[in-house]
C-alpha atoms as a PDB file:
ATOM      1  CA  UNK A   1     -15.394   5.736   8.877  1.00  0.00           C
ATOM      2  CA  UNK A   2     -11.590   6.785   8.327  1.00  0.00           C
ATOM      3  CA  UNK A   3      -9.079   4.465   7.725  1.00  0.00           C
ATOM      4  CA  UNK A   4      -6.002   5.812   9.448  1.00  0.00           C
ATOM      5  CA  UNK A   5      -3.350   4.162   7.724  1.00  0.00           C
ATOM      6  CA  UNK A   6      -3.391   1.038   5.680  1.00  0.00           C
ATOM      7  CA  UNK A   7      -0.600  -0.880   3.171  1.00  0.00           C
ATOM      8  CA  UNK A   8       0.965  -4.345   2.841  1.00  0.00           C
ATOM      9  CA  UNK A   9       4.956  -4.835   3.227  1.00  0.00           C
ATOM     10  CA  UNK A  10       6.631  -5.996   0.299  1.00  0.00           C
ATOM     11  CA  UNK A  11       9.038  -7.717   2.164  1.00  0.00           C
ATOM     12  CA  UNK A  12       9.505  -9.736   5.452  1.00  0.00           C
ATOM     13  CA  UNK A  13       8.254 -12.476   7.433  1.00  0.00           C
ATOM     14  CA  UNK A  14       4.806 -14.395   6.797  1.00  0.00           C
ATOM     15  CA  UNK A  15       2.600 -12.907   9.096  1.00  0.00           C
ATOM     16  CA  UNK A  16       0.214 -16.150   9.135  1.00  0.00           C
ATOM     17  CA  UNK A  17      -1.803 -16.485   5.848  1.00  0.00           C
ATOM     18  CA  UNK A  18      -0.504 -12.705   5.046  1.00  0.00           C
ATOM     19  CA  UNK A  19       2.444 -12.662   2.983  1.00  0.00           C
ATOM     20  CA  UNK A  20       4.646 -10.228   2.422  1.00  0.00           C
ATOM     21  CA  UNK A  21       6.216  -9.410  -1.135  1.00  0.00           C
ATOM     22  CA  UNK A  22       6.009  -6.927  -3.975  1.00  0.00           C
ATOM     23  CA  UNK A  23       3.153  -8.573  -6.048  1.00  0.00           C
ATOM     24  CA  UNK A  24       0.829  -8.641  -3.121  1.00  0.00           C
ATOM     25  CA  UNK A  25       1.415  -5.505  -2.445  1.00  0.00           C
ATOM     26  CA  UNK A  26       1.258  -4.042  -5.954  1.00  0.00           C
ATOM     27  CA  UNK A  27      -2.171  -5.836  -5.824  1.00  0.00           C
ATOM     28  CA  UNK A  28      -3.940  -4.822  -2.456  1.00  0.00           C
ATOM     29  CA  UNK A  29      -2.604  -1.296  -3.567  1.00  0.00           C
ATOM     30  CA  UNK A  30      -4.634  -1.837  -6.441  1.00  0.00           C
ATOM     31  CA  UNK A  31      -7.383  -2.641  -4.926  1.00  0.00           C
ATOM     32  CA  UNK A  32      -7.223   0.259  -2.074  1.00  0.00           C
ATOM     33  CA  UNK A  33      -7.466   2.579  -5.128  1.00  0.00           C
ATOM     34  CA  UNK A  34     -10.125   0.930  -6.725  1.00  0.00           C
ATOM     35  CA  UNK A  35     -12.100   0.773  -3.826  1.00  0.00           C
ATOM     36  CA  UNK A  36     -12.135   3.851  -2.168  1.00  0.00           C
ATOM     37  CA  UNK A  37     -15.307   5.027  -2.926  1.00  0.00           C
ATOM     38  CA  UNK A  38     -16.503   2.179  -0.474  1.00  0.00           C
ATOM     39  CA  UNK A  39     -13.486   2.774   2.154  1.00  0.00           C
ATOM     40  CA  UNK A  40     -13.976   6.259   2.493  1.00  0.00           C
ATOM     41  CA  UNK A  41     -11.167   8.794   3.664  1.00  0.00           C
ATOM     42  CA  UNK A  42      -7.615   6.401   3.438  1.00  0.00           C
ATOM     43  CA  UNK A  43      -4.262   6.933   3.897  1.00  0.00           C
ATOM     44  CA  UNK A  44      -1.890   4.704   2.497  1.00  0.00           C
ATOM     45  CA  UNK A  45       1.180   3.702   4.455  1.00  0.00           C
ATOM     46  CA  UNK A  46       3.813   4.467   3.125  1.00  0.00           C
ATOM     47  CA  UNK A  47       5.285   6.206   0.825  1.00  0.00           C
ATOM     48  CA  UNK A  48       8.930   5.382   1.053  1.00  0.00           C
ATOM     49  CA  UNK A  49      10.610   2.170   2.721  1.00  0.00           C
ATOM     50  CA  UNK A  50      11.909   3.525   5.956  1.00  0.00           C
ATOM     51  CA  UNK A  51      15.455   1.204   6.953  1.00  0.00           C
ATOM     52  CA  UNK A  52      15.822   1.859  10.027  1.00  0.00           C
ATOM     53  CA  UNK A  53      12.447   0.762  10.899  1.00  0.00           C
ATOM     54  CA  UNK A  54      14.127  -2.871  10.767  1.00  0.00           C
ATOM     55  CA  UNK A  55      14.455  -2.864  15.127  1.00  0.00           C
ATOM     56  CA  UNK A  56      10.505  -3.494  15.033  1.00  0.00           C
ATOM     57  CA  UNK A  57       9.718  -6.589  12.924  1.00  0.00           C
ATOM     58  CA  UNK A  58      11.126  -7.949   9.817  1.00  0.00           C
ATOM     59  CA  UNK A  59       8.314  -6.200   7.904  1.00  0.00           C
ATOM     60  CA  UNK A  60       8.912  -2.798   9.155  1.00  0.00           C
ATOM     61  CA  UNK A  61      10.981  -1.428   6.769  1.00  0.00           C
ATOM     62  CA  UNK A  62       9.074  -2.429   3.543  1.00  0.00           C
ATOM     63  CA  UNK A  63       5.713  -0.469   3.860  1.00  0.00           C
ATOM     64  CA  UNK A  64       7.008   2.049   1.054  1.00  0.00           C
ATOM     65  CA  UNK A  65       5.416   2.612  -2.267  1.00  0.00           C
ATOM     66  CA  UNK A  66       9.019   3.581  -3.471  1.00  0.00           C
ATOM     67  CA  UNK A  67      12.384   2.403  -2.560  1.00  0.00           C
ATOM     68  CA  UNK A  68      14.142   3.822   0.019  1.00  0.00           C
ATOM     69  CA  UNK A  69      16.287   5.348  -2.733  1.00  0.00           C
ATOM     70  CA  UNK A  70      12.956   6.433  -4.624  1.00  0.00           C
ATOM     71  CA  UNK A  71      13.036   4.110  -7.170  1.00  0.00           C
ATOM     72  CA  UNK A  72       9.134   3.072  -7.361  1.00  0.00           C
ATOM     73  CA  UNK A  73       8.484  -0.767  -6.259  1.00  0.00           C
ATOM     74  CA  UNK A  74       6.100  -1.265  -9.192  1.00  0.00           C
ATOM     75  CA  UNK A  75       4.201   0.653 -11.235  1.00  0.00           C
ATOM     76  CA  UNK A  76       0.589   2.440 -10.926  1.00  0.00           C
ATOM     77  CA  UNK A  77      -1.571   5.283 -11.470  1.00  0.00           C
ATOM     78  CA  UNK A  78      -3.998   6.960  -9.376  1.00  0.00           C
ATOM     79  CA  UNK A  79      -6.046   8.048 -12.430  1.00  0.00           C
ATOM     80  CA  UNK A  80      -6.236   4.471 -13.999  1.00  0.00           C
ATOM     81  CA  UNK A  81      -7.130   3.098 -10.872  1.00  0.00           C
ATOM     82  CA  UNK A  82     -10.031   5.447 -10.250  1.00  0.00           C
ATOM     83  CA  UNK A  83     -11.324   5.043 -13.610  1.00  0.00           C
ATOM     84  CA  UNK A  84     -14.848   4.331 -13.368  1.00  0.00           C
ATOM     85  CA  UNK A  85     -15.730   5.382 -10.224  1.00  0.00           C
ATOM     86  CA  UNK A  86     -18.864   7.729  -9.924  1.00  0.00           C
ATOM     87  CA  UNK A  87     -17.688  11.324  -8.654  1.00  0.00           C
ATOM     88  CA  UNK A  88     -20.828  11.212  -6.897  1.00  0.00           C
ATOM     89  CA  UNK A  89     -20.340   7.775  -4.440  1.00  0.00           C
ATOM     90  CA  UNK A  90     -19.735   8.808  -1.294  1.00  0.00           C
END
């Protein structure tokens, strides 16, 4: 299975029981990484927050990792998060 794109907004609307907001996205980031030995190929969406993206939903804008000025959201580390993990799981 491939995940095509996956992240949580850090800002915006409730979406239902899915809220929005830097901590829960600092933590399902978190747990993307330390998963993806059982998630398999993953891309994370995205990178930077992307402004202009504001004409879809109130949410649209904050998918970043990073600022739309670059300055990081929170902090984390691919290598700490993959700690652990067997090079050999699939």
């Amino acid at each position: 299975m491939i995940i095509g794109e996956t992240g949580w907004p850090s800002a915006g609307s409730p979406n239902g029981t899915a809220i929005p907001g830097v901590a829960n996205e600092q933590t399902f980031t978190k747990l993307v990484f330390q998963n993806t030995n059982k998630l398999g190929s993953t891309f994370l969406f995205s990178a930077f927050d992307e402004p202009w993206l504001s004409v879809q939903n109130s949410w649209g804008p904050h998918w970043g990792l990073w600022n739309s000025n670059g300055t990081p959201k929170f902090t984390f580390s691919v290598t700490n998060e993959l700690e652990g993990l067997d090079s050999n799981d699939p």
